[in-house]
Protein backbone atom coordinates (compact mmCIF):
# COMPACT_ATOMS: atom_id res chain seq x y z
CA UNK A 1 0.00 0.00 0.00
CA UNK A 2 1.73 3.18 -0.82
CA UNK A 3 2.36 6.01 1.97
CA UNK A 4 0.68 9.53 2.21
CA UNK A 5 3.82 10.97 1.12
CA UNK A 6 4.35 8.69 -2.29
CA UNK A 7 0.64 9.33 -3.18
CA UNK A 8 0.69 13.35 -3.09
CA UNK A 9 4.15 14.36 -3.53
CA UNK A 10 3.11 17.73 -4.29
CA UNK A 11 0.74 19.39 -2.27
CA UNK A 12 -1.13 22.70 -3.34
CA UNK A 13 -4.41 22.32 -2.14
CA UNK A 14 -3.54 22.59 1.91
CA UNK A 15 -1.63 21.53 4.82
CA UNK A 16 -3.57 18.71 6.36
CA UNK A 17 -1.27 16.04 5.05
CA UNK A 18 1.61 18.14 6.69
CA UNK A 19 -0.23 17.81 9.98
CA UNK A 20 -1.15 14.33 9.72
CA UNK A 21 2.31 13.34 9.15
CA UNK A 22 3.69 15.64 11.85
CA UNK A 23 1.34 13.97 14.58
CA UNK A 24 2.63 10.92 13.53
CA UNK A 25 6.35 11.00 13.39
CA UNK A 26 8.40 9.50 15.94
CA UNK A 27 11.21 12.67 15.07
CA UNK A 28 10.97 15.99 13.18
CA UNK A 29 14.66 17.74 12.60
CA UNK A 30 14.94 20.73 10.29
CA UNK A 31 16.71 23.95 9.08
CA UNK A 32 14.20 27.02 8.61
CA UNK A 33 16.36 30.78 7.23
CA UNK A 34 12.90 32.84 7.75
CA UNK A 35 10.86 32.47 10.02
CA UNK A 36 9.87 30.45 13.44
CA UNK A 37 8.85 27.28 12.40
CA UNK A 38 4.50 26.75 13.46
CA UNK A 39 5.22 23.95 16.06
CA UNK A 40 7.63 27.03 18.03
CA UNK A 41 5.25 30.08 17.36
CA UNK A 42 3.26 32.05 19.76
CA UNK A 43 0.35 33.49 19.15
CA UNK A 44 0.83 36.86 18.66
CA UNK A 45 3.31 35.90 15.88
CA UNK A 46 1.12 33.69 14.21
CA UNK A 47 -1.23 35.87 14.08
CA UNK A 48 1.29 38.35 12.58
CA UNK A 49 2.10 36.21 9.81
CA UNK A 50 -1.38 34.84 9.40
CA UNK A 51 -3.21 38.37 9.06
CA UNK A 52 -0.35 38.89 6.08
CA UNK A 53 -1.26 36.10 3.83
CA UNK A 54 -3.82 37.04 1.11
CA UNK A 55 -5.86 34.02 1.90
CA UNK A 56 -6.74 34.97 5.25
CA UNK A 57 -10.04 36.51 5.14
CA UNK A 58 -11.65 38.55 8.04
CA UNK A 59 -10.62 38.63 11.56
CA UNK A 60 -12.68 35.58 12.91
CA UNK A 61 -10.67 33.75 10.12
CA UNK A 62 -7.36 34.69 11.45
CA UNK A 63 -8.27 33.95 14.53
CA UNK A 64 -9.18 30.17 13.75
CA UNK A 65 -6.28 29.96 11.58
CA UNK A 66 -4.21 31.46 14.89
CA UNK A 67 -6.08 28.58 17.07
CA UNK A 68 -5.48 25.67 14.76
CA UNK A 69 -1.53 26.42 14.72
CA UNK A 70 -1.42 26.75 18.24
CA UNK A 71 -3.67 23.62 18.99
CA UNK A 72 -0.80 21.56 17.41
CA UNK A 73 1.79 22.77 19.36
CA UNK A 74 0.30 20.10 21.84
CA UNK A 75 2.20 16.90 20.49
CA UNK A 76 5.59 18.59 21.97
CA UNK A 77 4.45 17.91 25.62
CA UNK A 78 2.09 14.94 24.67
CA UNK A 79 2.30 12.58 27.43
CA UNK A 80 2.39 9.63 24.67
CA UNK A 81 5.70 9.62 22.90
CA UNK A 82 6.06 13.15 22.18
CA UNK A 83 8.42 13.17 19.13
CA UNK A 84 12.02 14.03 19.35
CA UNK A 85 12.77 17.75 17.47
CA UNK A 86 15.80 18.77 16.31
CA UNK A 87 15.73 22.19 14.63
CA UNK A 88 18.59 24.49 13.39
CA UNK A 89 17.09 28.13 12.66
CA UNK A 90 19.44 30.76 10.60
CA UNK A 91 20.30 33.61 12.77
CA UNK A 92 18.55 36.25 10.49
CA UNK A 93 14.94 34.75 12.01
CA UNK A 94 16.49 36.35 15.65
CA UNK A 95 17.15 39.81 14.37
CA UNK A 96 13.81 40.00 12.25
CA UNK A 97 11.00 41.65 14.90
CA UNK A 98 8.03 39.74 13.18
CA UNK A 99 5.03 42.04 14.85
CA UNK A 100 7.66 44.47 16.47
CA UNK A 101 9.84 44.33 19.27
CA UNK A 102 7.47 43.05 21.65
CA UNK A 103 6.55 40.51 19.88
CA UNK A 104 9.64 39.47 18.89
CA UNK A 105 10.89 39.56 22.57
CA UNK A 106 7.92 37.47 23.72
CA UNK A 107 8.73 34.82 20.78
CA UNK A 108 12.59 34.55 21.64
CA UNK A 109 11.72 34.24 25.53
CA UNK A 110 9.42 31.35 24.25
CA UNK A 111 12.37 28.93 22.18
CA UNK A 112 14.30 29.71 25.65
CA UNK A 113 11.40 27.63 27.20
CA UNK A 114 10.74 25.23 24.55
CA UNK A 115 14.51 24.60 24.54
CA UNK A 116 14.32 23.04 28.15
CA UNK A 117 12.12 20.70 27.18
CA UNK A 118 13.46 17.08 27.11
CA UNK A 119 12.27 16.20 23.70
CA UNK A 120 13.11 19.50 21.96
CA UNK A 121 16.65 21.17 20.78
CA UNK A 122 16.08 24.44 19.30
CA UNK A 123 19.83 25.91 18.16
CA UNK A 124 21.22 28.84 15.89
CA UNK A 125 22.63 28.45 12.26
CA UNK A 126 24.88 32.15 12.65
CA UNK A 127 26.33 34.36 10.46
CA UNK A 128 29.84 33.27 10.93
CA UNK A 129 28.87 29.89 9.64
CA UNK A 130 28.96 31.53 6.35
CA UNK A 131 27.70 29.40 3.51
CA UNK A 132 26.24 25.94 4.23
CA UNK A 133 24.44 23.20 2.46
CA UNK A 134 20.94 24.85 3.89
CA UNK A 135 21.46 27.89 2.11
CA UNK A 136 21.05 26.09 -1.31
CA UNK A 137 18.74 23.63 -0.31
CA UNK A 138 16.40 25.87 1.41
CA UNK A 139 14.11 24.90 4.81
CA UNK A 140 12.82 21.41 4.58
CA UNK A 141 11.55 19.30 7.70
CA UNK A 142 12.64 15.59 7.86
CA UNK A 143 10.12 13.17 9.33
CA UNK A 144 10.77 9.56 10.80
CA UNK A 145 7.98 7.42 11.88
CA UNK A 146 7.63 4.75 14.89
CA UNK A 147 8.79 1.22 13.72
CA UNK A 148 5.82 -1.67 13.58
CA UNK A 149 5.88 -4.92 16.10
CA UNK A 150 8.24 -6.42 13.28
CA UNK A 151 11.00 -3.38 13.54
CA UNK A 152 10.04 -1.85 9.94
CA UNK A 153 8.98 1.49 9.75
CA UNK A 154 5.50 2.27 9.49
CA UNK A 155 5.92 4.84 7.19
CA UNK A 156 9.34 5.52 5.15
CA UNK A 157 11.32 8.72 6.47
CA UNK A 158 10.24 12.06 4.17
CA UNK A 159 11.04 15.24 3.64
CA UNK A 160 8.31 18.35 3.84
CA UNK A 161 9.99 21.36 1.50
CA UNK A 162 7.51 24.07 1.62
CA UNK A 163 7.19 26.54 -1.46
CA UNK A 164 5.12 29.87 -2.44
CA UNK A 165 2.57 28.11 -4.42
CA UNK A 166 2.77 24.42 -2.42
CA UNK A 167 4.71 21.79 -0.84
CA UNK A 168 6.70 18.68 -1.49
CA UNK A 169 7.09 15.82 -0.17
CA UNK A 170 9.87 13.26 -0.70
CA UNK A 171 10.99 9.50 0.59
CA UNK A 172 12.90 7.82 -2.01
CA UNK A 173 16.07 6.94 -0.34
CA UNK A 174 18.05 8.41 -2.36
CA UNK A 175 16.51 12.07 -1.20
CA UNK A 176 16.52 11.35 2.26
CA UNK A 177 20.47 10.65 1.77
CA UNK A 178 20.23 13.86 0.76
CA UNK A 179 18.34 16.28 2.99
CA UNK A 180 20.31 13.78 5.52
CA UNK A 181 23.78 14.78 4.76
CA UNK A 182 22.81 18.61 4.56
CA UNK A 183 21.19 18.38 7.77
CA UNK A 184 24.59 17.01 8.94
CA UNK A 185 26.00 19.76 7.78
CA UNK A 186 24.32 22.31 9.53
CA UNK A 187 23.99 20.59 12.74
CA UNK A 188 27.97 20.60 12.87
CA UNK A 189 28.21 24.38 12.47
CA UNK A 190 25.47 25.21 14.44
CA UNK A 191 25.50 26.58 17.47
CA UNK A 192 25.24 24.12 20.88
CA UNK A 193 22.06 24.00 22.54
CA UNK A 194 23.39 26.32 25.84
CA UNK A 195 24.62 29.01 23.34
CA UNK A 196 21.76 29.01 21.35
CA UNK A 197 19.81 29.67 24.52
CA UNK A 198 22.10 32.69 25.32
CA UNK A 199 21.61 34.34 22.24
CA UNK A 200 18.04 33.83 21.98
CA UNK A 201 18.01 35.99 25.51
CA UNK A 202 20.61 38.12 24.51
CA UNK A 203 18.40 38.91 21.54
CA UNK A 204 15.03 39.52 23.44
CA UNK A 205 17.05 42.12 25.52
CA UNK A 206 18.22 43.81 22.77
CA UNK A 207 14.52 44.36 21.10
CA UNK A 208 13.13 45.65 25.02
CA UNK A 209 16.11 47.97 25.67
């Protein structure tokens, strides 16, 4: 029987395969340059991003749209296996003040406390790393899924790559080799998880000062 992913590999039409596949992976790691990824926002920078987009509609719209991103933020504290999340954000998404500097501050302060979670390592791609595999590739999320009672997946590995007018999603092996090694990449230039923290705080000070 063929996965989700293998049967819509490209994805204009919404983002409920996204979520679907999200609540069921076992681990989510990822590289985003723009923005804070849904699963970290809070709500006053959803809303921010969700009262830009052209398909928004009125207020009450927004606000559902707001409710639905936030509602999903519940799998990272799920008491049944909660996945493991390993995210690498470029530093550019720090100095950005998405809804002003309040905002922003409020948003930082909240990756400090999603970063003490046990399940959850939030750390900084910055400027010094110069150029890395991410920059070409461009964000992508990379999803593994819980193994059956026999020890084979239940779902092959795939990769989400968001774009302007929809999404794709990959699992041939020879992709997730791929979006693997870049991920690699990253992760070794990244900042640690302690200094990440620091300059998320150092950052929220900066925007309140």
């Amino acid at each position: 029987m063929s996965s989700p992913a293998r049967t819509r590999r490209r994805n204009a039409e919404g983002f409920d395969l996204y979520i679907g596949l999200e609540e069921a992976a076992a681990s989510l790691s990822g590289y985003e340059a723009e923005l804070i990824p849904g699963l970290f926002q809070t709500p006053d920078y959803a809303r921010t991003l969700i009262g830009r987009s052209t398909s928004a509609g009125n207020d009450a719209e927004v606000e559902r749209l707001v409710h639905i991103r936030i509602a999903r933020q519940a799998l990272l504290t799920r008491v049944t296996a909660p996945p493991d999340i390993d995210v690498v954000l470029s530093e550019a998404i720090l100095r950005r003040p998405v809804g002003g500097n309040n905002v922003m501050a409020e948003q930082l302060e909240h990756l400090v406390h999603l970063n003490e979670l046990g399940n959850v390592s939030i750390r900084v791609a910055p400027y010094a790393a110069g150029l890395h595999d991410e920059i070409m590739s461009g964000p992508f999320v990379i999803m593994r899924f819980p193994t059956n009672g026999d020890g084979r997946n239940a779902e092959p590995p795939t990769v989400y790559a968001e774009g302007f007018t929809g999404a794709l999603y990959l699992d041939k092996p020879s992709e997730i080799e791929r979006y693997d090694g870049a991920f690699a990449s990253i992760s070794a230039s990244a900042l640690d998880q302690a200094s990440s923290q620091d300059l998320f705080k150092q950052a929220a000070r900066e925007l309140t000062t």
